[in-house]
C-alpha atoms as a PDB file:
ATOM      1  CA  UNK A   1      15.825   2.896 105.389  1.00  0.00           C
ATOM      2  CA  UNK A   2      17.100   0.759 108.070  1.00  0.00           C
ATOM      3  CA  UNK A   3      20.367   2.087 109.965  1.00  0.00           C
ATOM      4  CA  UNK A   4      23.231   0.635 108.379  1.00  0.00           C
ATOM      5  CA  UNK A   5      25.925   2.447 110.325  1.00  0.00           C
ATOM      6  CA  UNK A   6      26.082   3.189 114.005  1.00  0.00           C
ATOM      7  CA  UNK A   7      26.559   6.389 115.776  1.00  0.00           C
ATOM      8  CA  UNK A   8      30.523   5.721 115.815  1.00  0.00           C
ATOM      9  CA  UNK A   9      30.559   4.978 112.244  1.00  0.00           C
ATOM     10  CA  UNK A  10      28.645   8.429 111.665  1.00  0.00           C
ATOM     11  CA  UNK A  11      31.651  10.154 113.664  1.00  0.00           C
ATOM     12  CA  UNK A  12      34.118   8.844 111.487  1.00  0.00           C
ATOM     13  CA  UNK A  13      32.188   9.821 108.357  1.00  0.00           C
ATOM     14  CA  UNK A  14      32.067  13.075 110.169  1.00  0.00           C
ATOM     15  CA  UNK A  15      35.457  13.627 110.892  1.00  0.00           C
ATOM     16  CA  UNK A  16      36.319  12.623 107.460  1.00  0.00           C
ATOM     17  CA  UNK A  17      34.267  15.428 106.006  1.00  0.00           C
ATOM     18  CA  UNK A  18      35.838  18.056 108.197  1.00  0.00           C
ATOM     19  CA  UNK A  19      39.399  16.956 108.007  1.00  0.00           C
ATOM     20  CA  UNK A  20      39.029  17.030 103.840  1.00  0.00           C
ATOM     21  CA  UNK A  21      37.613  20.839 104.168  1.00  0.00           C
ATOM     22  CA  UNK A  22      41.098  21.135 106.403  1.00  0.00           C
ATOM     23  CA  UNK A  23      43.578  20.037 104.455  1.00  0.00           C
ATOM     24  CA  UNK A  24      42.133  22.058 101.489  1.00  0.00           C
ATOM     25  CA  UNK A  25      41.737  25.414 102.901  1.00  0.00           C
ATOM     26  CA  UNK A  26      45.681  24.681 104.201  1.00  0.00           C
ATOM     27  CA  UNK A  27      44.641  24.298 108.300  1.00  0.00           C
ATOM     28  CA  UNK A  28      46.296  21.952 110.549  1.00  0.00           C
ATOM     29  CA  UNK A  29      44.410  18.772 111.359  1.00  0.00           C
ATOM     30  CA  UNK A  30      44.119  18.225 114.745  1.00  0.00           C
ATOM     31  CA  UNK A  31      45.116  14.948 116.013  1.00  0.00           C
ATOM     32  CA  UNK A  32      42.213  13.098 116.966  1.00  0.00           C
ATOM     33  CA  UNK A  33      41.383  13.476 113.252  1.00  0.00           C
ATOM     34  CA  UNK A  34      43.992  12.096 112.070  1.00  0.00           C
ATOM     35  CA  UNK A  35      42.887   8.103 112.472  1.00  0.00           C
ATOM     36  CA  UNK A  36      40.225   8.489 110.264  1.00  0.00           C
ATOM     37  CA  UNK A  37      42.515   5.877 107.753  1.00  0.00           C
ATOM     38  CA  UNK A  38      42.996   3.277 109.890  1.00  0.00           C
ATOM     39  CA  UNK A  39      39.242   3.866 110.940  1.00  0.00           C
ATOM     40  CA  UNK A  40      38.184   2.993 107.236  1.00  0.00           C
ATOM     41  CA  UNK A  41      41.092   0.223 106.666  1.00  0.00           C
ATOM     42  CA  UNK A  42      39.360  -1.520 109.636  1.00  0.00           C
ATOM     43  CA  UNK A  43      35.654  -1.139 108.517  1.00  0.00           C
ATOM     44  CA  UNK A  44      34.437  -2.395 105.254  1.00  0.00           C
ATOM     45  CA  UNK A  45      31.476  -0.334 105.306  1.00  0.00           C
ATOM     46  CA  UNK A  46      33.370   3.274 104.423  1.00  0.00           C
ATOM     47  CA  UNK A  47      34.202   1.210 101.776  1.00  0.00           C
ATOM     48  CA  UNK A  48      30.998   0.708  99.504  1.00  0.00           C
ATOM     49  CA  UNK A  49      29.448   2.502  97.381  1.00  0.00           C
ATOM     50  CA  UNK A  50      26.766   4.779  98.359  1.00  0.00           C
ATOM     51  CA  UNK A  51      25.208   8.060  97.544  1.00  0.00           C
ATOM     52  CA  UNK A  52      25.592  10.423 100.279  1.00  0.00           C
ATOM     53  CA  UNK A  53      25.208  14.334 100.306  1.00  0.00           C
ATOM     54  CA  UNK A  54      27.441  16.676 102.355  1.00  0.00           C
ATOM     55  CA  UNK A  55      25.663  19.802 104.240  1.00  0.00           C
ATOM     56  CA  UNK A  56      26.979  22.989 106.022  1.00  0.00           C
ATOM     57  CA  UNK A  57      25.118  24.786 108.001  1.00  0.00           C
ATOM     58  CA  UNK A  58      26.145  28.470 109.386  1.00  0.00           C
ATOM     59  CA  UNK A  59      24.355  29.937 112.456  1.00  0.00           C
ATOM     60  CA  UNK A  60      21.586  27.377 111.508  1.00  0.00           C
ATOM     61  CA  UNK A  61      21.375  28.531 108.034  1.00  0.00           C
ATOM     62  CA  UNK A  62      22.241  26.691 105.154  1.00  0.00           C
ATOM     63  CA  UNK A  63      26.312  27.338 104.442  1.00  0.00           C
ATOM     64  CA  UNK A  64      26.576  24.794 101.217  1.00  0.00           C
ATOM     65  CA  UNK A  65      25.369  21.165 100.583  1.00  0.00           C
ATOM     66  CA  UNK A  66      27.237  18.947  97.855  1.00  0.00           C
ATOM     67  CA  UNK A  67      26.387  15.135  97.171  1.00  0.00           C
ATOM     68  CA  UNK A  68      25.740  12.631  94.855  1.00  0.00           C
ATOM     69  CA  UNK A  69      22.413  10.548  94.216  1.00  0.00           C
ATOM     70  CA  UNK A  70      23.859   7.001  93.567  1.00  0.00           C
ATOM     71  CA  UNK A  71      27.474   5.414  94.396  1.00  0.00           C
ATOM     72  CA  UNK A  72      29.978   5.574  92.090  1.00  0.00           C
ATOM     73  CA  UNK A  73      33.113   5.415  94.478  1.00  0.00           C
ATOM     74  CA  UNK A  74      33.784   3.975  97.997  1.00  0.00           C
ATOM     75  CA  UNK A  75      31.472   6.460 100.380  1.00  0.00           C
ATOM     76  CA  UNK A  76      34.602   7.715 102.256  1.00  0.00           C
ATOM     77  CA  UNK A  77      35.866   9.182  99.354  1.00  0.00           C
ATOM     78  CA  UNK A  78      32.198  10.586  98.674  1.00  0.00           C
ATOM     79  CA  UNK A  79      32.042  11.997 101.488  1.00  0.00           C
ATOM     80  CA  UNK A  80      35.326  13.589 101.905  1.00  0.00           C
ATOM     81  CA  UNK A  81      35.130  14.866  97.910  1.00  0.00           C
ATOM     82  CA  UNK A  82      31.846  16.256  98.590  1.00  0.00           C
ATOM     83  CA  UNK A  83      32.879  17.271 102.012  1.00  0.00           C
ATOM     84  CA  UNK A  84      35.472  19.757  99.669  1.00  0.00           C
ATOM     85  CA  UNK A  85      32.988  20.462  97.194  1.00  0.00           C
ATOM     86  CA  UNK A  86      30.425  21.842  99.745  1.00  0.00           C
ATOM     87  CA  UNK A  87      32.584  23.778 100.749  1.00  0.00           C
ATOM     88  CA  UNK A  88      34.287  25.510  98.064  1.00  0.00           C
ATOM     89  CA  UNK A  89      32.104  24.907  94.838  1.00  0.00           C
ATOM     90  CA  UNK A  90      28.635  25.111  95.748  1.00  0.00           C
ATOM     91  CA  UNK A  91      28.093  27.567  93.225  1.00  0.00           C
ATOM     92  CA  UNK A  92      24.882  29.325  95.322  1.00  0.00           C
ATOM     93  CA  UNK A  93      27.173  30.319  98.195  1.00  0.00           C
ATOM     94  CA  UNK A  94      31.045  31.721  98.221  1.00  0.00           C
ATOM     95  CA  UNK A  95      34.092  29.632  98.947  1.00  0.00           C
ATOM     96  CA  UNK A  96      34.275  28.837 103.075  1.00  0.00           C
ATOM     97  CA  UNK A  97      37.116  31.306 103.928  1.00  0.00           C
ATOM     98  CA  UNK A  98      39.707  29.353 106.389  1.00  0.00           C
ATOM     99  CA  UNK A  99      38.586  31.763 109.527  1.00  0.00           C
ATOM    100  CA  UNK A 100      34.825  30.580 109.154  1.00  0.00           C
ATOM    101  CA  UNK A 101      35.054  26.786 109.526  1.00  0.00           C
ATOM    102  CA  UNK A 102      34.889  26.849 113.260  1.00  0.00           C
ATOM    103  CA  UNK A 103      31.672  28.319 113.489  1.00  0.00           C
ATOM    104  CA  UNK A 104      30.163  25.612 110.967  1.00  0.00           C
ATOM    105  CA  UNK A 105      28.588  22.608 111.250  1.00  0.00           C
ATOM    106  CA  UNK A 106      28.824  19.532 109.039  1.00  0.00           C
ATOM    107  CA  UNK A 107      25.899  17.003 108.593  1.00  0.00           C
ATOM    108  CA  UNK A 108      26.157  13.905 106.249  1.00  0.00           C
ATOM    109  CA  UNK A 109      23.522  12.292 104.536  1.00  0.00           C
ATOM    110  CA  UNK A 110      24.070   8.382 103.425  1.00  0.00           C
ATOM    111  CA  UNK A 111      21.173   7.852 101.385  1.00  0.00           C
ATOM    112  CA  UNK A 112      19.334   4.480 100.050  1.00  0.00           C
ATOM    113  CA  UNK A 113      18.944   3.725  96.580  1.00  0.00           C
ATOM    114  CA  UNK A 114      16.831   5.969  94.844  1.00  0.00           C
ATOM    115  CA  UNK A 115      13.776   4.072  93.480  1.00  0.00           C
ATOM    116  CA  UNK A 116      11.109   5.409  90.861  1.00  0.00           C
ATOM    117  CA  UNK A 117       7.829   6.273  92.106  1.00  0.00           C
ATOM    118  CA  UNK A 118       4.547   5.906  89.960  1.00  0.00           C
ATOM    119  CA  UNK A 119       1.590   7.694  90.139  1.00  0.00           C
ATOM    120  CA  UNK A 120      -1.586   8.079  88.516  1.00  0.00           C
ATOM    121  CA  UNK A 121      -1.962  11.583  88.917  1.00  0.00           C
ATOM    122  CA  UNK A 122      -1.503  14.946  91.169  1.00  0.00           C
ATOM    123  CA  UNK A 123      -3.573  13.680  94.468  1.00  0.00           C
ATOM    124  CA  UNK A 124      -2.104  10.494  94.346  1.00  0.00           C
ATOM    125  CA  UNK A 125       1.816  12.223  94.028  1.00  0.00           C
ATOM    126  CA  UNK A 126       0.698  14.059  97.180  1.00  0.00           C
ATOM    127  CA  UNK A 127      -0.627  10.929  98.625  1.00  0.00           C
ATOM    128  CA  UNK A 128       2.731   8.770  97.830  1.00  0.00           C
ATOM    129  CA  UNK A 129       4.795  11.344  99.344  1.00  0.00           C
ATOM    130  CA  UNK A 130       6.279  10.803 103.088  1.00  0.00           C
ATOM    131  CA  UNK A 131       7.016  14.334 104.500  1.00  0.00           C
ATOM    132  CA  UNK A 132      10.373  14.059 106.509  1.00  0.00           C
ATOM    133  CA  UNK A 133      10.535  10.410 105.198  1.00  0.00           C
ATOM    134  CA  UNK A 134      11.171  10.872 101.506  1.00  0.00           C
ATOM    135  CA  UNK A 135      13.956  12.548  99.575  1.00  0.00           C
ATOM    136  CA  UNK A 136      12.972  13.123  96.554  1.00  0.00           C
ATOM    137  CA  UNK A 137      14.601  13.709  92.762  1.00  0.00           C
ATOM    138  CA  UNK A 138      12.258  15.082  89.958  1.00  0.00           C
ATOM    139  CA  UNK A 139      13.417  15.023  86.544  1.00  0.00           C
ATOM    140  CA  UNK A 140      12.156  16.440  82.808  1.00  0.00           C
ATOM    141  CA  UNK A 141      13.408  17.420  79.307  1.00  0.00           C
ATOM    142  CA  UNK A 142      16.814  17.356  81.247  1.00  0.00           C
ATOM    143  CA  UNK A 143      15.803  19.044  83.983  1.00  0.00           C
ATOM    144  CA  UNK A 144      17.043  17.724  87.495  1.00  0.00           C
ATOM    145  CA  UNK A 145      16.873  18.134  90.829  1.00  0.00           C
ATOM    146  CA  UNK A 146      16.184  16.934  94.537  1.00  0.00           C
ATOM    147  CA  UNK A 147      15.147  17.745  98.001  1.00  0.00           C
ATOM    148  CA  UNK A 148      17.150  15.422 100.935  1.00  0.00           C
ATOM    149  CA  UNK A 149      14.469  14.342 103.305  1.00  0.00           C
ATOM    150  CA  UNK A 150      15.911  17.022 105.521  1.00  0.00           C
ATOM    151  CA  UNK A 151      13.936  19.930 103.558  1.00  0.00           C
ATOM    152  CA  UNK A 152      10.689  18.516 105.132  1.00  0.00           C
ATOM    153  CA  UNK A 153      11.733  20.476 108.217  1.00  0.00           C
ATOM    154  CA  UNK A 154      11.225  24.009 106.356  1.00  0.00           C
ATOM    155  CA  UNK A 155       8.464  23.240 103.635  1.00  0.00           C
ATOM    156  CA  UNK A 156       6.311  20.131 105.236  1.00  0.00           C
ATOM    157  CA  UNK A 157       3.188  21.183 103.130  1.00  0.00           C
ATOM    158  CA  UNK A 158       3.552  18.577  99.999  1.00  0.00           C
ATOM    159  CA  UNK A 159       2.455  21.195  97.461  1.00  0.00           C
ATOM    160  CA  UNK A 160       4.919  24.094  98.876  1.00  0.00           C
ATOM    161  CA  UNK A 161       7.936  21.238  98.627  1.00  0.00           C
ATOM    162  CA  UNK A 162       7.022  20.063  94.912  1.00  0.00           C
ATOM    163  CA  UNK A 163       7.015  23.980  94.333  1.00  0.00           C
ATOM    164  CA  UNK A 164      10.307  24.224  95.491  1.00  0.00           C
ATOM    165  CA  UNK A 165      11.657  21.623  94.015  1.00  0.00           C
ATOM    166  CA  UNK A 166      10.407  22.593  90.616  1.00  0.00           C
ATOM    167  CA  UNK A 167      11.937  25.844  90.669  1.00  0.00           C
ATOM    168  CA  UNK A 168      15.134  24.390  91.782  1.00  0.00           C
ATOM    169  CA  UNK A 169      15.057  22.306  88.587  1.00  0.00           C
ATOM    170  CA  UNK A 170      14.645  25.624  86.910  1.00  0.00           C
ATOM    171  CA  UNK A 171      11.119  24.676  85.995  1.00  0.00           C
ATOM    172  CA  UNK A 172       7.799  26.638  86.543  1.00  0.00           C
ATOM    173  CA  UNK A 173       6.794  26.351  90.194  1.00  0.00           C
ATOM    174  CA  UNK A 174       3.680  24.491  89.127  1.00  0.00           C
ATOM    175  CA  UNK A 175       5.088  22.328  86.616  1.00  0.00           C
ATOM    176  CA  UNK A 176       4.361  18.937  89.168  1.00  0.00           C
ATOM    177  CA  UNK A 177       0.743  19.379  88.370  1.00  0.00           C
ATOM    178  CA  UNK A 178       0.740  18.872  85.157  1.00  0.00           C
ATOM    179  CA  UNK A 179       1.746  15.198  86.174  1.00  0.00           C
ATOM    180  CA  UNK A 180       4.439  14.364  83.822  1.00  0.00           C
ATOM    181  CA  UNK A 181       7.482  14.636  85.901  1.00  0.00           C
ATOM    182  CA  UNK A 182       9.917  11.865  86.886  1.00  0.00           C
ATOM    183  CA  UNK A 183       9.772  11.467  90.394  1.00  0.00           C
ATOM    184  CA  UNK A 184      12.407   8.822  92.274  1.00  0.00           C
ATOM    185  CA  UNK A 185      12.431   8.809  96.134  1.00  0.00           C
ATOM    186  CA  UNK A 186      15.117   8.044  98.655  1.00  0.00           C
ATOM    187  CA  UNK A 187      15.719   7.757 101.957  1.00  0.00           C
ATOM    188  CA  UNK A 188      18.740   9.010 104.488  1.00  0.00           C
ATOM    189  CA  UNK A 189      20.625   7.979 107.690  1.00  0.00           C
ATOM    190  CA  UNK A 190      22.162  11.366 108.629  1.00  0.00           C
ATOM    191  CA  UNK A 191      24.801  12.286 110.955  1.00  0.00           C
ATOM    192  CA  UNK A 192      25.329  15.815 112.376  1.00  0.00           C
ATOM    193  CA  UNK A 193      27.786  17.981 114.246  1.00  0.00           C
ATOM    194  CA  UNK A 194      25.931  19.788 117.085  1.00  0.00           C
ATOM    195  CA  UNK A 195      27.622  22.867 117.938  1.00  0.00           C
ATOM    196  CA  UNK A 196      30.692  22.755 116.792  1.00  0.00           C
ATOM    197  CA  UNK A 197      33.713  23.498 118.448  1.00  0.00           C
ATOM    198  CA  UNK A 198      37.135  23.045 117.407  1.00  0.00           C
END
């Protein structure tokens, strides 16, 4: 995926995401994030739609991640929904009490257009796979889910991911080698708060 936004542009989308987890859990916004509008009014870009995942991370550890897989609104309002949505309704994780924001970190994902991959059977899945390259969405009788590209970094063995991923659909873990999943891939540009501090 070729870098669409710069480093500033990934600072506003950042800001955005924290301000929106503000202004819901009732804390004042400090003001330095408070030109994220006129930030957006002046770049078209925050304006198109794009799929784009928000993740928290606590202490290093996974704190909630929210997102959505294709654009259906402008991707500051993406982000900042899913920004909200991370951290108060990721069902796997409780609500972010207001003390605890400080201490986490917000990353956002702006991913590519998912695109279906094809494959002839279970060597050549594993072969069509790009560990810490690929996100990638699996899907049967209903059954959905997906891995960002960011995953790589604690399952890089191809087999161990699928696995994962499967049971995360709430299928059996082995159910990719029966070879009759769905399988779209994507790719990221990802921004990330390092250390926090407000």
């Amino acid at each position: 995926m070729a870098n669409r936004l710069d480093e500033e542009q990934g600072r506003v989308l950042l800001d955005a995401a924290r301000k929106a987890i503000m202004e819901k859990l009732h804390l004042p916004v400090p003001t330095e994030k408070r030109q994220t509008a006129g930030d957006v009014a002046r770049d078209p870009v925050f304006l198109e739609k794009q799929g784009v995942f928000v993740t928290l991370h606590l202490e290093g550890r996974l704190r909630g991640c929210i997102g959505s897989l294709v654009g259906t609104r402008p991707l500051i309002d993406g982000v900042r929904e899913n920004a909200v949505n991370a951290a108060c309704n990721d069902y796997r994780f409780e609500p972010v009490p207001p003390g605890e924001l400080d201490e986490i970190d917000i990353e956002v994902s702006v991913l590519s257009e998912p695109q279906p991959l094809r494959y002839d059977d279970v060597d050549d899945l594993i072969s069509r796979l790009r560990p810490f390259i690929d996100g990638v969405i699996i899907r049967k009788a209903g059954a959905t889910a997906t891995f960002l590209p960011q995953v790589w970094e604690q399952l890089p063995d191809v087999a161990e991911f699928l696995s994962h991923l499967c049971l995360k659909a709430g299928l059996s873990a082995d159910e990719w080698r029966r070879g009759d999943l769905a399988v779209s891939t994507y790719q990221v540009q990802s921004f990330a708060e390092l250390g926090h501090q407000a």
